[in-house]
N, C-alpha and C. Protein backbone atom coordinates (compact mmCIF):
# COMPACT_ATOMS: atom_id res chain seq x y z
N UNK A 1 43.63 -22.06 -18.09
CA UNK A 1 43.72 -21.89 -19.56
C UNK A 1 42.39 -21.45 -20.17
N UNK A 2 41.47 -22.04 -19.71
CA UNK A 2 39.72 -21.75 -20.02
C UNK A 2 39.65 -20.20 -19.88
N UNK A 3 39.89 -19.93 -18.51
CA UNK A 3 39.64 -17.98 -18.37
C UNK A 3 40.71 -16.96 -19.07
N UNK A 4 41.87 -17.65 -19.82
CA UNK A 4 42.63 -17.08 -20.55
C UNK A 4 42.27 -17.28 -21.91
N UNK A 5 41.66 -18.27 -22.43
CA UNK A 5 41.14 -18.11 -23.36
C UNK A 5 39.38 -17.65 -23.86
N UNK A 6 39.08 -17.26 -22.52
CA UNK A 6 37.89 -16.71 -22.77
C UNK A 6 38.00 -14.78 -22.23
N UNK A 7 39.49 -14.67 -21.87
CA UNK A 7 39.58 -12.94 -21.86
C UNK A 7 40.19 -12.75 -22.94
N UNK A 8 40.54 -13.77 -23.58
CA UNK A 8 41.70 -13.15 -25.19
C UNK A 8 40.59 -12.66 -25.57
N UNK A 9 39.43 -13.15 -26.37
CA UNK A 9 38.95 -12.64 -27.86
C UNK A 9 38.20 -11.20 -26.92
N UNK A 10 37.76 -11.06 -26.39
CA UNK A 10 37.45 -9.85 -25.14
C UNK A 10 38.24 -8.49 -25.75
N UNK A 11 39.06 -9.05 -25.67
CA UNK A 11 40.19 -7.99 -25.68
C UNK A 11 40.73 -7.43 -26.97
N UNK A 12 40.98 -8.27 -28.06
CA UNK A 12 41.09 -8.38 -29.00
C UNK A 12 40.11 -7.18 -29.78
N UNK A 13 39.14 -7.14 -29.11
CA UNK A 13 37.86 -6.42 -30.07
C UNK A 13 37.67 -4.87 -29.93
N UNK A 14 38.70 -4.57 -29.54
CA UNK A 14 39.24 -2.80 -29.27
C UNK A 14 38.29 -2.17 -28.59
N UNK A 15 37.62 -2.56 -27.48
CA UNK A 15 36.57 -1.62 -26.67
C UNK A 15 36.73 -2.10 -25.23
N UNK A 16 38.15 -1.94 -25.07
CA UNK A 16 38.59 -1.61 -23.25
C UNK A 16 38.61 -0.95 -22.88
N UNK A 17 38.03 -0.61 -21.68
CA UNK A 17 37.59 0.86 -21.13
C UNK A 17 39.53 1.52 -20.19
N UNK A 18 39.75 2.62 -21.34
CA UNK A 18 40.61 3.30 -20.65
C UNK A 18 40.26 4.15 -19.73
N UNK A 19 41.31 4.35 -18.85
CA UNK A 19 40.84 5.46 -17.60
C UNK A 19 42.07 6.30 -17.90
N UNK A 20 41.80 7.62 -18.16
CA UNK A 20 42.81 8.79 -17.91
C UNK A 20 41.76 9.73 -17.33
N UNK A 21 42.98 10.45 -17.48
CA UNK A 21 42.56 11.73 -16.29
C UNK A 21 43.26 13.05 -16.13
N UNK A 22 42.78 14.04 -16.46
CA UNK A 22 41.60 14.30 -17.31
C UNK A 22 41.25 14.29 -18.47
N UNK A 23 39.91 14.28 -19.32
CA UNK A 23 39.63 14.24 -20.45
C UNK A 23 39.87 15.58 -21.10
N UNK A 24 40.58 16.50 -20.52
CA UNK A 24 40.24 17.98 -21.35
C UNK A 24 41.16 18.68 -20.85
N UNK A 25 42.09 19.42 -21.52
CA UNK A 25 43.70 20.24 -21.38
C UNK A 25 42.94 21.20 -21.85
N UNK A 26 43.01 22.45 -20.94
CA UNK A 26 42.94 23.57 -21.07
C UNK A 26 43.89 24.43 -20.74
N UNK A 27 44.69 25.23 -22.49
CA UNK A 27 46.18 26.12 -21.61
C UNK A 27 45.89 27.39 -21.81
N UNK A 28 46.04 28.20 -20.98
CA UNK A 28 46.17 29.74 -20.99
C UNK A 28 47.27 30.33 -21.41
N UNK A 29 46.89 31.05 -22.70
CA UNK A 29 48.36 32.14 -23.16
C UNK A 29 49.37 32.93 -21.76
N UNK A 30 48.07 33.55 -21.46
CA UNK A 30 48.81 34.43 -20.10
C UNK A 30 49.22 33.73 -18.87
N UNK A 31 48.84 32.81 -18.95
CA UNK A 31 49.61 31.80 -17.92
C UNK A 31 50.44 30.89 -18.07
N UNK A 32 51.86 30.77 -18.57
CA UNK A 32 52.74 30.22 -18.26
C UNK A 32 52.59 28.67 -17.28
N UNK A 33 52.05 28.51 -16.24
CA UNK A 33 51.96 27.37 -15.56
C UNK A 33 51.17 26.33 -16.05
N UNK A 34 50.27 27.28 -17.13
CA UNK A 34 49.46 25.95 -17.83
C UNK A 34 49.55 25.10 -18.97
N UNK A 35 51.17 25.82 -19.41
CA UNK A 35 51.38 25.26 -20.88
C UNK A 35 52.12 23.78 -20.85
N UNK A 36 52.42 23.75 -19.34
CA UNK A 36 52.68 22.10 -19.12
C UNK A 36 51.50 21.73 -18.49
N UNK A 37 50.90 20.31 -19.21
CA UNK A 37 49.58 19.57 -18.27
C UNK A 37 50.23 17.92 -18.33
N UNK A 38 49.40 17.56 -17.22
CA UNK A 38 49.64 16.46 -16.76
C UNK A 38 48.68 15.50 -17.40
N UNK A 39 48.62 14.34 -18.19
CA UNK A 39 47.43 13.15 -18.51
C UNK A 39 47.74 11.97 -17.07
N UNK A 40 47.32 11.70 -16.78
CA UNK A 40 47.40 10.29 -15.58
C UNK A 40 46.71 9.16 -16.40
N UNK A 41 47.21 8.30 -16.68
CA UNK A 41 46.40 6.97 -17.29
C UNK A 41 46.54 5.69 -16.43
N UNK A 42 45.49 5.12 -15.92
CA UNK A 42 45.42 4.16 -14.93
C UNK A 42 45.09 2.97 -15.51
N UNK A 43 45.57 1.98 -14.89
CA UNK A 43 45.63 0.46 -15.39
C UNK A 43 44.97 -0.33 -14.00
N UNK A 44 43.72 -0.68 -14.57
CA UNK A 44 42.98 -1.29 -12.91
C UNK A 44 43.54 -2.67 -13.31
N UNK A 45 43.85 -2.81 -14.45
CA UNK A 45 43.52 -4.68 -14.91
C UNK A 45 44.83 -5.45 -14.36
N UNK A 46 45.07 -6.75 -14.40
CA UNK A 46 45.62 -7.74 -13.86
C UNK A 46 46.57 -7.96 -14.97
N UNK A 47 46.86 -7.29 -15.90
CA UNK A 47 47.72 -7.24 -16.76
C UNK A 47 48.51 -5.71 -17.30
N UNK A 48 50.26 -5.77 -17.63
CA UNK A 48 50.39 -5.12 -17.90
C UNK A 48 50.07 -4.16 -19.61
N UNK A 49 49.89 -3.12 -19.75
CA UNK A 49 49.53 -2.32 -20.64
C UNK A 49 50.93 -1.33 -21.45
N UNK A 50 50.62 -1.57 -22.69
CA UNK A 50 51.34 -0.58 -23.40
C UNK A 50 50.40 0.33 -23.81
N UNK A 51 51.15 1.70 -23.60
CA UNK A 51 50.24 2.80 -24.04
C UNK A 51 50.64 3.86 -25.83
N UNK A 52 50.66 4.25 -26.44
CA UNK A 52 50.64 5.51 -27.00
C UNK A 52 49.66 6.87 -27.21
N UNK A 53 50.61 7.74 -27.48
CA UNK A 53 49.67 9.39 -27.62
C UNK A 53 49.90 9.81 -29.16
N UNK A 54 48.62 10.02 -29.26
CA UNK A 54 48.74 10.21 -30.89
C UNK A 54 47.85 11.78 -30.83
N UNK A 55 48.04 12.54 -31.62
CA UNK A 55 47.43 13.82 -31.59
C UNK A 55 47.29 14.36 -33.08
N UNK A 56 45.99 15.01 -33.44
CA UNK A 56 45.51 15.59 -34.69
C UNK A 56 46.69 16.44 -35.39
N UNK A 57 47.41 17.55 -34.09
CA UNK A 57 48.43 18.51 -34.52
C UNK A 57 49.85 18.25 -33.64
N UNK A 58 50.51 17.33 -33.72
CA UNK A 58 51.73 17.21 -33.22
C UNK A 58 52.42 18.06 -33.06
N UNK A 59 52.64 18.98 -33.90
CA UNK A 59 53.03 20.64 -34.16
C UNK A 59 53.58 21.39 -33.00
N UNK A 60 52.11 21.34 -32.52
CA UNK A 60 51.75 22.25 -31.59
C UNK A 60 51.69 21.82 -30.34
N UNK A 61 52.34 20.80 -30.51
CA UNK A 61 52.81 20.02 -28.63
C UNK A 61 54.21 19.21 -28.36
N UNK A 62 54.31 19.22 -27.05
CA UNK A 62 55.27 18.21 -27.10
C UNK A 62 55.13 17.06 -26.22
N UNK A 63 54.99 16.02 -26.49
CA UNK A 63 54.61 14.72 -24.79
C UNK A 63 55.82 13.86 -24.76
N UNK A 64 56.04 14.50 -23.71
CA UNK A 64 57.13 13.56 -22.91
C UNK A 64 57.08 11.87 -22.67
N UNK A 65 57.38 10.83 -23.25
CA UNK A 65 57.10 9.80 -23.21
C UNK A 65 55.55 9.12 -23.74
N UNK A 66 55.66 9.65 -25.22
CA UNK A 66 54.19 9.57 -26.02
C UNK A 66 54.35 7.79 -25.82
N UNK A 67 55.07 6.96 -25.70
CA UNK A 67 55.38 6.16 -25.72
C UNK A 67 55.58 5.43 -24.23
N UNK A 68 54.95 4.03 -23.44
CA UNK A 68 55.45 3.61 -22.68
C UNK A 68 54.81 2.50 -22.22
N UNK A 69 54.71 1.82 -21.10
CA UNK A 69 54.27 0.90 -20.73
C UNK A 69 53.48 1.41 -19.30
N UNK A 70 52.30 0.38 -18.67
CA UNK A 70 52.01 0.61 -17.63
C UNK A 70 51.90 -1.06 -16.51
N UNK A 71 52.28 -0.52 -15.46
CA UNK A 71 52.23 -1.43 -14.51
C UNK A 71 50.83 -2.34 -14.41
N UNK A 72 50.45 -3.61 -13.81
CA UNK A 72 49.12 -3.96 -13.48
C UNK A 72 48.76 -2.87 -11.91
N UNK A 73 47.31 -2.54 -12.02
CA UNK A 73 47.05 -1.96 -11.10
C UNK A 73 48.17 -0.41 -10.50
N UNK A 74 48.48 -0.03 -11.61
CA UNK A 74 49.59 0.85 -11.38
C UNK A 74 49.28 2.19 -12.42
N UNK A 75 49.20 3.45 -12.13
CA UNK A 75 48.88 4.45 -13.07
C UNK A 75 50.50 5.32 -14.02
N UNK A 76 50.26 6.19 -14.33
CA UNK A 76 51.34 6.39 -14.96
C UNK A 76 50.55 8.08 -15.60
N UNK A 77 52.03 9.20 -15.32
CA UNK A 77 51.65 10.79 -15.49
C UNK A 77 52.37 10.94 -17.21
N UNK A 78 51.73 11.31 -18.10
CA UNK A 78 52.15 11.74 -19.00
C UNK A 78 51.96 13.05 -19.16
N UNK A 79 53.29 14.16 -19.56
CA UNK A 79 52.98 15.13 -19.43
C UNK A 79 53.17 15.82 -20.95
N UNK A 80 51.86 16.67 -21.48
CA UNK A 80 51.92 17.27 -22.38
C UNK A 80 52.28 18.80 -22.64
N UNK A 81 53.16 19.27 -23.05
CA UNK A 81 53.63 20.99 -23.19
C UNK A 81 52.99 21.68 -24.64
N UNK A 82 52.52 22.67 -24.04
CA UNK A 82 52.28 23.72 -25.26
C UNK A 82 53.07 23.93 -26.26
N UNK A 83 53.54 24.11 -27.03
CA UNK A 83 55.11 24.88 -27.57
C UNK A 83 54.98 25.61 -28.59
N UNK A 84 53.34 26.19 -29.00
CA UNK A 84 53.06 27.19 -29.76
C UNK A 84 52.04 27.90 -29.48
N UNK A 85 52.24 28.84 -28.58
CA UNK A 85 51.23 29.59 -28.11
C UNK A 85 50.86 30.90 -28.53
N UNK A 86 49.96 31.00 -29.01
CA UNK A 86 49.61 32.59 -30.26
C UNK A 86 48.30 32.46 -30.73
N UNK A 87 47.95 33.53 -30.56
CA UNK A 87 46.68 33.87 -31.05
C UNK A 87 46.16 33.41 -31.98
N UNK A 88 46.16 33.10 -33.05
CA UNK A 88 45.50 32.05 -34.33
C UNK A 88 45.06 31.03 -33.89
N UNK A 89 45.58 30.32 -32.67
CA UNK A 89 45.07 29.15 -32.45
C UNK A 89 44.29 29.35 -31.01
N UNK A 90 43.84 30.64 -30.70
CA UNK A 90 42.76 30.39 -29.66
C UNK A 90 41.75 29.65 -29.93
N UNK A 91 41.21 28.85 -29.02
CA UNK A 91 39.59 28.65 -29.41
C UNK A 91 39.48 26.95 -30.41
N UNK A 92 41.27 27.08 -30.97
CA UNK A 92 40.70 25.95 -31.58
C UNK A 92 40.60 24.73 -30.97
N UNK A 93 39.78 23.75 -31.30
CA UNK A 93 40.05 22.61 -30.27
C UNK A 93 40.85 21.55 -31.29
N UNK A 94 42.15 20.70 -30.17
CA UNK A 94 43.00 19.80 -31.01
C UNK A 94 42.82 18.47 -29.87
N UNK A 95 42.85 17.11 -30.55
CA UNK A 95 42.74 16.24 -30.05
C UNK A 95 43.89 15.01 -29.80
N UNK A 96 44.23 14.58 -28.69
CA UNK A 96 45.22 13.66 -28.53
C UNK A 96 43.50 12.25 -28.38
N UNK A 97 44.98 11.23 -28.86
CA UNK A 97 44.33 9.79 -28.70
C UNK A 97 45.25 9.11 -27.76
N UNK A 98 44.67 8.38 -26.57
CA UNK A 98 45.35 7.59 -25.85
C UNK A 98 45.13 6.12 -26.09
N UNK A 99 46.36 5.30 -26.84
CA UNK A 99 45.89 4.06 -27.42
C UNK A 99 46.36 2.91 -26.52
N UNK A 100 45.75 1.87 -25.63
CA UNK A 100 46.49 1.15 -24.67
C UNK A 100 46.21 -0.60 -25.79
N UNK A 101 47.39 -1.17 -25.36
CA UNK A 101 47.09 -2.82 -26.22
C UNK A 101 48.02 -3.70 -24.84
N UNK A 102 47.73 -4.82 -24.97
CA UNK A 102 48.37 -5.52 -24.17
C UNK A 102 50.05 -5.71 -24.46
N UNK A 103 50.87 -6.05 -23.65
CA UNK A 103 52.47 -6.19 -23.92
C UNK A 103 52.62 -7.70 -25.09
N UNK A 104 51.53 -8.35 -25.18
CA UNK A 104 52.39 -9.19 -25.69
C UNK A 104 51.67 -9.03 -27.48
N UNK A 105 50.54 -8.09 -27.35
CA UNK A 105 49.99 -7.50 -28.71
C UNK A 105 50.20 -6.46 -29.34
N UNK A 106 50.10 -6.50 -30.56
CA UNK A 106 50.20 -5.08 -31.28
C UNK A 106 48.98 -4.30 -31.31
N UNK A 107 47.95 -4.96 -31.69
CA UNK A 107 46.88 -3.92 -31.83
C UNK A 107 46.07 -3.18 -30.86
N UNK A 108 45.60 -2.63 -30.65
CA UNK A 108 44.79 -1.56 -30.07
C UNK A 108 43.91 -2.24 -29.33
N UNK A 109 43.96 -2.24 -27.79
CA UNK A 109 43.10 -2.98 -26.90
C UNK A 109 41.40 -2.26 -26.95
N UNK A 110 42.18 -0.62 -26.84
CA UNK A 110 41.27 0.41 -26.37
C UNK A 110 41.51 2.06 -26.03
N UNK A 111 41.15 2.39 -26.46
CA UNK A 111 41.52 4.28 -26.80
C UNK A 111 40.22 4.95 -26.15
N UNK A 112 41.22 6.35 -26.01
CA UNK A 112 40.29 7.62 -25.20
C UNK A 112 40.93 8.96 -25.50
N UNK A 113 40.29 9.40 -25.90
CA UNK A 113 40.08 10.91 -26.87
C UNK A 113 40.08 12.19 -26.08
N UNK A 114 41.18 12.91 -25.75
CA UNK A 114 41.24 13.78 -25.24
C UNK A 114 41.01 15.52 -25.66
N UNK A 115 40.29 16.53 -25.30
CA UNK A 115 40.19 17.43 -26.13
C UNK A 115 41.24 18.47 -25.37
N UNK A 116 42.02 19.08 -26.49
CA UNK A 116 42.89 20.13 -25.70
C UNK A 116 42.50 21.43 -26.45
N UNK A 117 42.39 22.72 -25.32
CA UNK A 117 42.01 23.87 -26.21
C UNK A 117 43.16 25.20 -25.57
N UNK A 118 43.68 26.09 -26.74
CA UNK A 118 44.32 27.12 -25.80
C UNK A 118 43.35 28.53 -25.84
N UNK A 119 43.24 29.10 -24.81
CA UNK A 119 42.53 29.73 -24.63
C UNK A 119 43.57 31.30 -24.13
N UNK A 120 42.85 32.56 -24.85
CA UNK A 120 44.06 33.70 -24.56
C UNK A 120 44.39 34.02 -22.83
N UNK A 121 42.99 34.11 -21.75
CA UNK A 121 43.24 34.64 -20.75
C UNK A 121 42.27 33.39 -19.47
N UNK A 122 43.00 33.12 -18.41
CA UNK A 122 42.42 32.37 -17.40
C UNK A 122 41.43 33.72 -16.59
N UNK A 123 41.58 34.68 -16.51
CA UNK A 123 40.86 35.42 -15.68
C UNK A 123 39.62 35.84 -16.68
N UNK A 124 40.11 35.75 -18.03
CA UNK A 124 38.94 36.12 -19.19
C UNK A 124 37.85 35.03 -18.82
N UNK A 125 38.15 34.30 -19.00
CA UNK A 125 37.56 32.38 -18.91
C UNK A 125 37.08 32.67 -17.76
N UNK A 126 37.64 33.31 -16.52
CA UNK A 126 36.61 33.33 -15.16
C UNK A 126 35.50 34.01 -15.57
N UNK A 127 35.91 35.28 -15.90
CA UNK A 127 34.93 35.94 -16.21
C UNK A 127 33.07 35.42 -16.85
N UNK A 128 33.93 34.81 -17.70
CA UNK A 128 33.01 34.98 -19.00
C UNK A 128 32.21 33.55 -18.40
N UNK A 129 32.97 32.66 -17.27
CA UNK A 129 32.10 31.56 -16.88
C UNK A 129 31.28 32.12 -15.65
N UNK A 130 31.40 32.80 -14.85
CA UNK A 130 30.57 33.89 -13.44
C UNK A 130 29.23 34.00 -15.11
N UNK A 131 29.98 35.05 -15.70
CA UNK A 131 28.50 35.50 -16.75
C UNK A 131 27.84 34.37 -17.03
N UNK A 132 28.52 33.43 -17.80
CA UNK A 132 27.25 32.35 -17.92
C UNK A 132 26.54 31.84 -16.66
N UNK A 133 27.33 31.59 -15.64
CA UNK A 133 26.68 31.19 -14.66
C UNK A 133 25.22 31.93 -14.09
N UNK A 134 25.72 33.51 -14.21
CA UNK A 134 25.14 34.50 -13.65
C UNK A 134 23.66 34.05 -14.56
N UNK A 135 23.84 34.55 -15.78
CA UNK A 135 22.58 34.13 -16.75
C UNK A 135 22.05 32.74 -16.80
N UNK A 136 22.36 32.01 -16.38
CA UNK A 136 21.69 30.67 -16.09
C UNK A 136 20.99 30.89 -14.96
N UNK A 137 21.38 31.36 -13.78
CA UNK A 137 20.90 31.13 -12.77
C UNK A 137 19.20 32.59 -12.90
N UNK A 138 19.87 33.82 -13.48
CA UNK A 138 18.85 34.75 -14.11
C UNK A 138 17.40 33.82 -15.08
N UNK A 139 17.85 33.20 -15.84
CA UNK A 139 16.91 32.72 -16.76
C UNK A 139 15.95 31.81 -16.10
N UNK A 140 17.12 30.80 -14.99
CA UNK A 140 16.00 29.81 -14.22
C UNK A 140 15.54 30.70 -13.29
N UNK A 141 15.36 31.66 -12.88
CA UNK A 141 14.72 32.46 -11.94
C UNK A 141 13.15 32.64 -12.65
N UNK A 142 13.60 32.80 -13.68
CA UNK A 142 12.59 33.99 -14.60
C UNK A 142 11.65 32.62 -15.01
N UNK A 143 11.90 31.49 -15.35
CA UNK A 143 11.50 30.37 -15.59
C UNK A 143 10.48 29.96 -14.47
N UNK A 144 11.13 29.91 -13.77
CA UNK A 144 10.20 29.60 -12.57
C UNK A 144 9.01 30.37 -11.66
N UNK A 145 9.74 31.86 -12.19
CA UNK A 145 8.46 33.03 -12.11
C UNK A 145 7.25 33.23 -13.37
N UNK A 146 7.76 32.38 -14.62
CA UNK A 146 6.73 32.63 -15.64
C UNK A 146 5.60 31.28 -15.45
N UNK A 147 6.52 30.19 -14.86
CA UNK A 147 5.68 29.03 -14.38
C UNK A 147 4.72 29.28 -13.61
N UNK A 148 5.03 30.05 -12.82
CA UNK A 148 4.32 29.97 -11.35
C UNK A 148 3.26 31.20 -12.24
N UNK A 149 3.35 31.87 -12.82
CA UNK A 149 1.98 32.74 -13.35
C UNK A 149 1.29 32.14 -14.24
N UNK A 150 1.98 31.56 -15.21
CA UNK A 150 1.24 30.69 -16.23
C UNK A 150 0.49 29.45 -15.64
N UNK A 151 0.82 29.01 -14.48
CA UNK A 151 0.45 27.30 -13.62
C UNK A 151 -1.17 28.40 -13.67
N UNK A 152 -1.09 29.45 -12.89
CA UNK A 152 -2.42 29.75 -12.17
C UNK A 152 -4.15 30.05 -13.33
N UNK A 153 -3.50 30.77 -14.01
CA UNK A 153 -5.04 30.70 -14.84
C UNK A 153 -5.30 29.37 -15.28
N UNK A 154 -4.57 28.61 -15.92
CA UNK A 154 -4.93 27.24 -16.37
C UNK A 154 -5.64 26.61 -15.17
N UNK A 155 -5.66 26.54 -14.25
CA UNK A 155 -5.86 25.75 -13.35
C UNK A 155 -7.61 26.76 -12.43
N UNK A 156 -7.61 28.14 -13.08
CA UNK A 156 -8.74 28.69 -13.00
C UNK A 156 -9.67 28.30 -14.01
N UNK A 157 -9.13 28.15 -15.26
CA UNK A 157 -10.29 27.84 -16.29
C UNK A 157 -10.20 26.06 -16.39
N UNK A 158 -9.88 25.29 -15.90
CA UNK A 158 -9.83 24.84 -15.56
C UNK A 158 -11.52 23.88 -14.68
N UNK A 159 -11.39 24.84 -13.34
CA UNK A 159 -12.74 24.87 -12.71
C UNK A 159 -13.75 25.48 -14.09
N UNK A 160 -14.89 24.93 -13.35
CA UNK A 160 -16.48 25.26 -14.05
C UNK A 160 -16.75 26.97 -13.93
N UNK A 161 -15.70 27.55 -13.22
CA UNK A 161 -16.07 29.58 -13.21
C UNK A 161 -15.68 30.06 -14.67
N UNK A 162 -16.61 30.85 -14.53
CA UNK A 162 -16.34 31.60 -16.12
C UNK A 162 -15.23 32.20 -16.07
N UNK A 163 -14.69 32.26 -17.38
CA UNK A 163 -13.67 33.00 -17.91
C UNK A 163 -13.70 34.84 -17.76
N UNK A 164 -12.66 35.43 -17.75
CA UNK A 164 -12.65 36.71 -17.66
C UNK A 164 -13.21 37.86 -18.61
N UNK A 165 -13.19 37.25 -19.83
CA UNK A 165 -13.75 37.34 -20.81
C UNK A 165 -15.57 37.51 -20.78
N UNK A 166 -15.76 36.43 -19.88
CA UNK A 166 -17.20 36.20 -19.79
C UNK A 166 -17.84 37.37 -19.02
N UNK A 167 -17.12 37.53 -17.80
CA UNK A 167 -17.51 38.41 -16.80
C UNK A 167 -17.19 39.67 -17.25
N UNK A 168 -16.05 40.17 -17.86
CA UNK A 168 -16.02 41.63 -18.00
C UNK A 168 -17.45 41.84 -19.47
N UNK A 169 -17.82 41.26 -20.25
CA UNK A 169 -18.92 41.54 -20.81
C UNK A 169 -20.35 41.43 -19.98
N UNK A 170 -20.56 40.71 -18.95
CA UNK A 170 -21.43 40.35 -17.84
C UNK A 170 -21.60 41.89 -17.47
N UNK A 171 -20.49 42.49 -17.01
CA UNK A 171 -20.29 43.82 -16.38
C UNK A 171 -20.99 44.60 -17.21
N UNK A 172 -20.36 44.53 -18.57
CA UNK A 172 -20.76 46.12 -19.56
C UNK A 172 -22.41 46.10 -19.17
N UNK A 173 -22.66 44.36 -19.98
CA UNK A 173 -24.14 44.13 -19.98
C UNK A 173 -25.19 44.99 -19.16
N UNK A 174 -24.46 44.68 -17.39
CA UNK A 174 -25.48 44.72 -16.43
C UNK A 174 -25.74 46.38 -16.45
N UNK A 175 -24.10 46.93 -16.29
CA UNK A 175 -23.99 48.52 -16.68
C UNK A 175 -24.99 49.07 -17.57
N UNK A 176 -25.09 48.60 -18.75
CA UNK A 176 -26.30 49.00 -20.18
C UNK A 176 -27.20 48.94 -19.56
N UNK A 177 -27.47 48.03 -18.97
CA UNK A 177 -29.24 47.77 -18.22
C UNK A 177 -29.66 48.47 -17.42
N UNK A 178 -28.30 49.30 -16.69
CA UNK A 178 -28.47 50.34 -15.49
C UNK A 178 -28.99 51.69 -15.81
N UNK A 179 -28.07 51.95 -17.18
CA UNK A 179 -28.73 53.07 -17.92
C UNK A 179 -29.40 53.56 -18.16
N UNK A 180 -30.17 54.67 -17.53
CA UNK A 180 -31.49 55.05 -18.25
C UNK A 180 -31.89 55.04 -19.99
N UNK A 181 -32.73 54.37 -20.28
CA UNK A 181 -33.44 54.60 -21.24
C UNK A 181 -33.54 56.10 -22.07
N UNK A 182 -33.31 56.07 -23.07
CA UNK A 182 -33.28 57.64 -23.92
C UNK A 182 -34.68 57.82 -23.97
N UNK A 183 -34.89 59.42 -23.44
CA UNK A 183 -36.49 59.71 -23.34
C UNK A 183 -36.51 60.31 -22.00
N UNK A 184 -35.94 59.42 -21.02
CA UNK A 184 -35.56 59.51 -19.37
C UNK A 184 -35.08 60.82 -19.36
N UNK A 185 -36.12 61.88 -19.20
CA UNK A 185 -35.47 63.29 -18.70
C UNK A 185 -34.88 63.73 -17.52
N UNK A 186 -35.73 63.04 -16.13
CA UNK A 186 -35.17 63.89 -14.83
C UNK A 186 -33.82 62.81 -14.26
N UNK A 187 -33.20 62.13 -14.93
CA UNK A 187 -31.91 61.32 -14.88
C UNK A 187 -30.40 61.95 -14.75
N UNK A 188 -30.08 61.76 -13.53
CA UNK A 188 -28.61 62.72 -13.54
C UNK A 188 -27.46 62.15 -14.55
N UNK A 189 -27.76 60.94 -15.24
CA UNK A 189 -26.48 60.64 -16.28
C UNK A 189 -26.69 61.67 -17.24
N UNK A 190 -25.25 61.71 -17.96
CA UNK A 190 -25.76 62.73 -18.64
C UNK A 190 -26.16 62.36 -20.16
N UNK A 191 -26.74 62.80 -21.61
CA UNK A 191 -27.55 62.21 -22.56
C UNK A 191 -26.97 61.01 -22.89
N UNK A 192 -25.49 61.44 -23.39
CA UNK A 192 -24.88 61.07 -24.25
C UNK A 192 -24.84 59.24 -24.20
N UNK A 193 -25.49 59.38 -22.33
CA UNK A 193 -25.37 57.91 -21.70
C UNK A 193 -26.83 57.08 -21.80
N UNK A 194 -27.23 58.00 -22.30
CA UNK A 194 -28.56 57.09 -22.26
C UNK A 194 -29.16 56.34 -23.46
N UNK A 195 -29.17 54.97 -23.24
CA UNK A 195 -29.78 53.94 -24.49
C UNK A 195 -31.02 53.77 -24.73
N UNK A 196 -31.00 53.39 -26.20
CA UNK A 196 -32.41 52.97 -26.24
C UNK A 196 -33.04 51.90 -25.93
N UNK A 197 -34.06 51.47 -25.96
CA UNK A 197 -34.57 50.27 -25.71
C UNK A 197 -33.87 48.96 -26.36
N UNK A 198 -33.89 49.24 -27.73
CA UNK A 198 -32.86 48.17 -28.35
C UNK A 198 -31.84 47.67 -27.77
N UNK A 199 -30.81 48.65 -27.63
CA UNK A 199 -29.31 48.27 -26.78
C UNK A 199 -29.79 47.85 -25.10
N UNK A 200 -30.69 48.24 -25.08
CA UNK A 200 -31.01 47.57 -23.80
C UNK A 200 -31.57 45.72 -23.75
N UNK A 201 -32.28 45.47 -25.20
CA UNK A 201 -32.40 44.45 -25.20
C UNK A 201 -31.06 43.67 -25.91
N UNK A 202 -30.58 44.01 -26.34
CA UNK A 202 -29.22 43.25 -26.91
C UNK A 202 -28.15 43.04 -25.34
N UNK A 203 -28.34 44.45 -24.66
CA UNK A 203 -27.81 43.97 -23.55
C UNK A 203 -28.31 42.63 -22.71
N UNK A 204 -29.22 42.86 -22.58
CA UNK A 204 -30.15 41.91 -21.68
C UNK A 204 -30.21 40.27 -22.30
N UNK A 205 -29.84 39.91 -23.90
CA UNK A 205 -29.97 38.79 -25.06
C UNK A 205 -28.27 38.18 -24.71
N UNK A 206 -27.05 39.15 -24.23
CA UNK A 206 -25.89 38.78 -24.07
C UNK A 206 -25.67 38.55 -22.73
N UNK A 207 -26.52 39.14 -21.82
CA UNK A 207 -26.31 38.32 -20.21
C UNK A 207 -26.97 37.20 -20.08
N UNK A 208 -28.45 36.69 -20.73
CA UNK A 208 -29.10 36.24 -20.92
C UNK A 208 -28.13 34.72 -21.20
């Protein structure tokens, strides 16, 4: 009597974990075989279960035994049919509720929310899931090639070596210094290359 009265209020408080299966009806216009789906709702517990199916658009379905009971430790196939299939309603998503309470209660033990969507073409849907796939797997490629270039300079400046920055002015510098001096006549550069003393010391103040 103690463990029966310590699983009542348990239960009572509407957060029993239902198990169905699957969470998501997907029907294809062009496919005919998909406008009937199957829900499976399983009962692990030591007690029997009453179930109902409640749905946003009733309309637009039909469930065979929205209504029933389930065995202890015993599952049970509810099957839901399309019965308005047309273009206006691609894409939209409509929701059934699966509500389970115990046989000897009315209220609501515990519910699970199913999403159903009709979709125009199953080979479209292949399609268009290869593409996403394709571009996921493209992007993490590219991800992992921008990593692997971006990892490496950080980890150069990083160390105590100068920056690239540093050295390609190092270069001009040493270049200026190489230069003959303007004045320098028997010099095979030709004038236009030759500095004056000044730029030679500004060179020499920036390697410095």
């Amino acid at each position: 009597p103690m463990q029966q009265q310590k699983r009542q209020p348990e239960l009572v408080e509407g957060n029993l974990p239902v198990f169905v299966f699957p969470t998501e009806l997907i029907f294809y216009a062009d496919d005919q075989s998909t406008h009937k789906q199957v829900l499976t709702l399983y009962n692990p517990y030591e007690f029997a279960l009453k179930f109902k199916v409640l749905c946003t658009t009733p309309n637009k379905y039909a469930v065979v035994d929205a209504t029933g009971a389930v065995k202890p430790q015993c599952c049970v196939d509810i099957v839901i049919r399309h019965r308005d299939v047309r273009a206006a309603y691609y894409g939209v998503i409509d929701k059934f509720r699966l509500q389970v309470s115990e046989q000897s209660q009315r209220k609501a033990l515990g519910k699970k929310e199913i999403i159903a969507t009709l979709l125009p073409s199953a080979k479209e849907q292949q399609q268009q899931k290869e593409e996403e796939e394709k571009r996921i797997k493209e992007h993490l490629a590219e991800s992992v090639f921008f990593e692997q270039t971006l990892c490496q300079p950080e980890n150069r400046t990083a160390s105590s070596g100068p920056s690239l920055l540093t050295v390609f002015l190092g270069v001009v510098c040493v270049a200026a210094l190489m230069l003959p001096t303007s004045g320098e006549m028997e010099s095979l550069v030709p004038l236009y290359l030759h500095l004056s003393v000044n730029q030679k010391l500004v060179a020499a103040y920036v390697l410095g």
